[in-house]
C-alpha atoms as a PDB file:
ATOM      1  CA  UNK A   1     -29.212 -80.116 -18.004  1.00  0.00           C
ATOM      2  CA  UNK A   2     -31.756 -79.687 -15.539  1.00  0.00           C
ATOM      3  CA  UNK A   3     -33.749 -83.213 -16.640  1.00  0.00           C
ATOM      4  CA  UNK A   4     -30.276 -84.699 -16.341  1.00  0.00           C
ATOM      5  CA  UNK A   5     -30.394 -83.658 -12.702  1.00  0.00           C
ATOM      6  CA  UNK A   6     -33.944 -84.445 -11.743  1.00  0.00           C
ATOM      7  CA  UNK A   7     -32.891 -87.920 -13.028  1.00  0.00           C
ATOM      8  CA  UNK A   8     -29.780 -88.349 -10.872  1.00  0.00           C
ATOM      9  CA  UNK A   9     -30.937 -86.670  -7.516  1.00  0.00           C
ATOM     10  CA  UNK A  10     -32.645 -90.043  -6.650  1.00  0.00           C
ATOM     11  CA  UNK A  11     -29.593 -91.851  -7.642  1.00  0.00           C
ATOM     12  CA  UNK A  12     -27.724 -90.108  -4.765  1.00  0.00           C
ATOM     13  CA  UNK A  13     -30.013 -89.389  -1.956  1.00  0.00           C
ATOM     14  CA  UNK A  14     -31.144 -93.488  -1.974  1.00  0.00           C
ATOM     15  CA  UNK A  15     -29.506 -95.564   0.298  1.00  0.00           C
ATOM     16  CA  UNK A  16     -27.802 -98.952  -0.241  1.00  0.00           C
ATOM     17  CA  UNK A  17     -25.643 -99.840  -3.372  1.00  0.00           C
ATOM     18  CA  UNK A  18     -28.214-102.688  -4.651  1.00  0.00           C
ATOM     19  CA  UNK A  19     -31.016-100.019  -4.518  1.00  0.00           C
ATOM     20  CA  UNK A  20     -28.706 -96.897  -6.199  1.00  0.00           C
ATOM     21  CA  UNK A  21     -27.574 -99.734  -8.844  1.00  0.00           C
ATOM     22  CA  UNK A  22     -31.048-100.523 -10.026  1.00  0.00           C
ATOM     23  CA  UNK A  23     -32.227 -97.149  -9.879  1.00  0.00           C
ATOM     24  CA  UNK A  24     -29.340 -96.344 -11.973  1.00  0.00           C
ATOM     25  CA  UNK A  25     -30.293 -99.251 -14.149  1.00  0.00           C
ATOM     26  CA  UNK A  26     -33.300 -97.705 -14.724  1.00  0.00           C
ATOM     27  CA  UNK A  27     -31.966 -93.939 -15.308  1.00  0.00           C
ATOM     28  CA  UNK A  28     -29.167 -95.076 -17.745  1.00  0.00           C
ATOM     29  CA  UNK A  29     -31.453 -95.140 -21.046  1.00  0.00           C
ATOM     30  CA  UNK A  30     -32.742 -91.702 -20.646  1.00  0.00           C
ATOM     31  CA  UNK A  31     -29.472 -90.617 -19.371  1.00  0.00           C
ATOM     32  CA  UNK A  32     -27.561 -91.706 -22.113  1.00  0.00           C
ATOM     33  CA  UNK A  33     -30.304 -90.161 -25.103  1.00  0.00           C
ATOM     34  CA  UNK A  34     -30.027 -86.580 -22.766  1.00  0.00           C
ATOM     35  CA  UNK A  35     -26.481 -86.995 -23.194  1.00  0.00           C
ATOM     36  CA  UNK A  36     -26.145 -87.632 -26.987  1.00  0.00           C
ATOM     37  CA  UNK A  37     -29.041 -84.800 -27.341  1.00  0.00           C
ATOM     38  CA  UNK A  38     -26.066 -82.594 -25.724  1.00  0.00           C
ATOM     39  CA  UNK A  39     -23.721 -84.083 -28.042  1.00  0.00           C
ATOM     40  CA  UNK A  40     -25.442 -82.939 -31.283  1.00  0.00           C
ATOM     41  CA  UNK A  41     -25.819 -79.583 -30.044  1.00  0.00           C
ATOM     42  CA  UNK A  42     -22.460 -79.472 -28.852  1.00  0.00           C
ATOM     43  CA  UNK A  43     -21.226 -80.836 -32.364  1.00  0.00           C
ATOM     44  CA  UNK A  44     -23.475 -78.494 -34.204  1.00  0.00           C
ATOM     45  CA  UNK A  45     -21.496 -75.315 -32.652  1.00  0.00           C
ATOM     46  CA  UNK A  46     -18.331 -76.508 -33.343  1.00  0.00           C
ATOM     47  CA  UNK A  47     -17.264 -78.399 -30.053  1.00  0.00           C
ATOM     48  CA  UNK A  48     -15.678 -76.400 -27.650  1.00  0.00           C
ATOM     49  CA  UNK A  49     -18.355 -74.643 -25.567  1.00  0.00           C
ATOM     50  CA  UNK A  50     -22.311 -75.337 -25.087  1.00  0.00           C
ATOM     51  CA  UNK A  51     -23.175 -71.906 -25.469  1.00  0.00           C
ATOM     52  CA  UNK A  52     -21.174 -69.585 -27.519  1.00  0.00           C
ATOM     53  CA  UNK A  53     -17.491 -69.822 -28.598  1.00  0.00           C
ATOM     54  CA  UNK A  54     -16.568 -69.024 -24.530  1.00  0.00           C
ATOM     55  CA  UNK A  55     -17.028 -70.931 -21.652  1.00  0.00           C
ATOM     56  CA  UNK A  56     -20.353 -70.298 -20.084  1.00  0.00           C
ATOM     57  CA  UNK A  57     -22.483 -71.335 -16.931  1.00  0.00           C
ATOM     58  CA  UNK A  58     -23.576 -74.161 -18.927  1.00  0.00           C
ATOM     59  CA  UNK A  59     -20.116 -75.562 -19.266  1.00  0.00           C
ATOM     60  CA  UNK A  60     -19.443 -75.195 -15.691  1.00  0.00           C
ATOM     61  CA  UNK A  61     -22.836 -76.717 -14.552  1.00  0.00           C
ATOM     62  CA  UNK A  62     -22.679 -79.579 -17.414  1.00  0.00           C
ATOM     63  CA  UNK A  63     -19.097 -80.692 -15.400  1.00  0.00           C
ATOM     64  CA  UNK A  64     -20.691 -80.005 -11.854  1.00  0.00           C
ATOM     65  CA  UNK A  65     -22.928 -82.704 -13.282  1.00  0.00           C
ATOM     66  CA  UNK A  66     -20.254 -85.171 -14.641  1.00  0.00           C
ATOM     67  CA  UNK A  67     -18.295 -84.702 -11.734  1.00  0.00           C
ATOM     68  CA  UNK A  68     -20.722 -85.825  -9.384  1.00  0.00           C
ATOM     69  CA  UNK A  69     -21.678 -88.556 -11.677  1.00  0.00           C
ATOM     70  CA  UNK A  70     -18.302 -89.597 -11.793  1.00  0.00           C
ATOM     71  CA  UNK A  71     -18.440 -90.132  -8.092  1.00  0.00           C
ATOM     72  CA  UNK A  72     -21.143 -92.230  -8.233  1.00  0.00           C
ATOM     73  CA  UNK A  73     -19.652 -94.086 -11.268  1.00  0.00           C
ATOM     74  CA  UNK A  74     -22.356 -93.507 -13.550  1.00  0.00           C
ATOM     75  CA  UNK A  75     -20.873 -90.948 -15.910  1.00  0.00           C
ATOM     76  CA  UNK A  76     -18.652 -93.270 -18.088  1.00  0.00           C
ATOM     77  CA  UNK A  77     -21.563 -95.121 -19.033  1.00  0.00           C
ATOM     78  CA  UNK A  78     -23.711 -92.529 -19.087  1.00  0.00           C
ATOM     79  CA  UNK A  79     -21.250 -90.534 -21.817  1.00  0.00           C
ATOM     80  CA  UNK A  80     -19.871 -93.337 -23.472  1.00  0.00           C
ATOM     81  CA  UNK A  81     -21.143 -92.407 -26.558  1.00  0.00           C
ATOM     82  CA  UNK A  82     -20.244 -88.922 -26.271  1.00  0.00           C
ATOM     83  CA  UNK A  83     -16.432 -87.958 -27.059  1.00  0.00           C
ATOM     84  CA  UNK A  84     -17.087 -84.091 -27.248  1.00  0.00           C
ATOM     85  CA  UNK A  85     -19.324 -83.863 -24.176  1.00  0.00           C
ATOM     86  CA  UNK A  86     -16.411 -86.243 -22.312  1.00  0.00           C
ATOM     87  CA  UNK A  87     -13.608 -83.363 -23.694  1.00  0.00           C
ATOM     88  CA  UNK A  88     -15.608 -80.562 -23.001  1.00  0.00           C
ATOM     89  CA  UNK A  89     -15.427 -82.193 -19.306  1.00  0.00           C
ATOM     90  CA  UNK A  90     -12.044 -82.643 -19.359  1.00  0.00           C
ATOM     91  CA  UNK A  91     -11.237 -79.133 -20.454  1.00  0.00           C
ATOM     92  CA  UNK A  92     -13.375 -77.749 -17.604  1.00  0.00           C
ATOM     93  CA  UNK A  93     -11.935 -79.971 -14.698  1.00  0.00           C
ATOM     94  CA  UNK A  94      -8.117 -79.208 -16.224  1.00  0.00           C
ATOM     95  CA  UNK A  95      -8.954 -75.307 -15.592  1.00  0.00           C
ATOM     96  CA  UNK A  96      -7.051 -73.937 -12.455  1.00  0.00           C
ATOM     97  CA  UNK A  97      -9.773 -72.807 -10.064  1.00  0.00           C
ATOM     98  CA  UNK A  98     -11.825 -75.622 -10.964  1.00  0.00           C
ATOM     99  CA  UNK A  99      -9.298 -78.425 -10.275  1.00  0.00           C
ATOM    100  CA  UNK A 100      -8.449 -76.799  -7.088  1.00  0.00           C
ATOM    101  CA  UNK A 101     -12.475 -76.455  -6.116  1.00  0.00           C
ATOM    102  CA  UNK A 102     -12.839 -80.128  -7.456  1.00  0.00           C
ATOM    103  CA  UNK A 103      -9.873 -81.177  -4.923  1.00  0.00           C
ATOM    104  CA  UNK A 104     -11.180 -79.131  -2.194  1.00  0.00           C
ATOM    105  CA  UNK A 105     -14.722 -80.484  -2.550  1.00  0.00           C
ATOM    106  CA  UNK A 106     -13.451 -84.122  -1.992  1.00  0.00           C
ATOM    107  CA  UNK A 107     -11.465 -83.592   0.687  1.00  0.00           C
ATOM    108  CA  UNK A 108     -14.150 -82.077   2.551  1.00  0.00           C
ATOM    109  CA  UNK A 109     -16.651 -84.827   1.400  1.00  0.00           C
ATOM    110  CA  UNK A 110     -14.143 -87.292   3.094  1.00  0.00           C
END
């Protein structure tokens, strides 16, 4: 997860949409083979949960990542290819506290 970020930060902290689009340009390849990487190893423990058969820190931080990706609109084509990763996601941000924190986070951001 942590090469996912390294790859994104510049994404964000670069100004001006032409410059952010190329960059993402750039990013997208390696994004998208990190992504299907998580995928298998996702698929290979049965699809729920990165790391054991419970939600974990790396569940949590995976959809800190996709959330913030999603802002930037880079995560659907960054995770097109990856159904499980997208429902593990979905699962996460559907949890109480986190849908509240998710909410809270934008309207502050606004």
């Amino acid at each position: 997860l942590n090469d996912i970020v390294e790859k994104i930060i510049p994404i964000f902290l670069t100004p001006g949409d032409d410059a952010k689009r190329e960059l993402v340009d750039k990013a997208l390849p390696d994004l998208q083979a990190r992504f299907k990487t998580l995928e298998k190893r996702l698929e290979s423990r049965g699809g729920q949960f990165l790391a054991g058969n419970t939600l974990t820190w790396a569940d949590l931080h995976l959809h800190h990542i996709v959330h913030n990706m999603l802002a930037k609109c880079l995560a659907t084509e960054a995770l097109a290819s990856c159904p499980l990763l997208t429902n593990l996601n979905e699962r996460v941000a559907s949890l109480p506290n986190i849908k509240k924190w998710n909410a809270d986070n934008l309207n502050r951001n606004k």
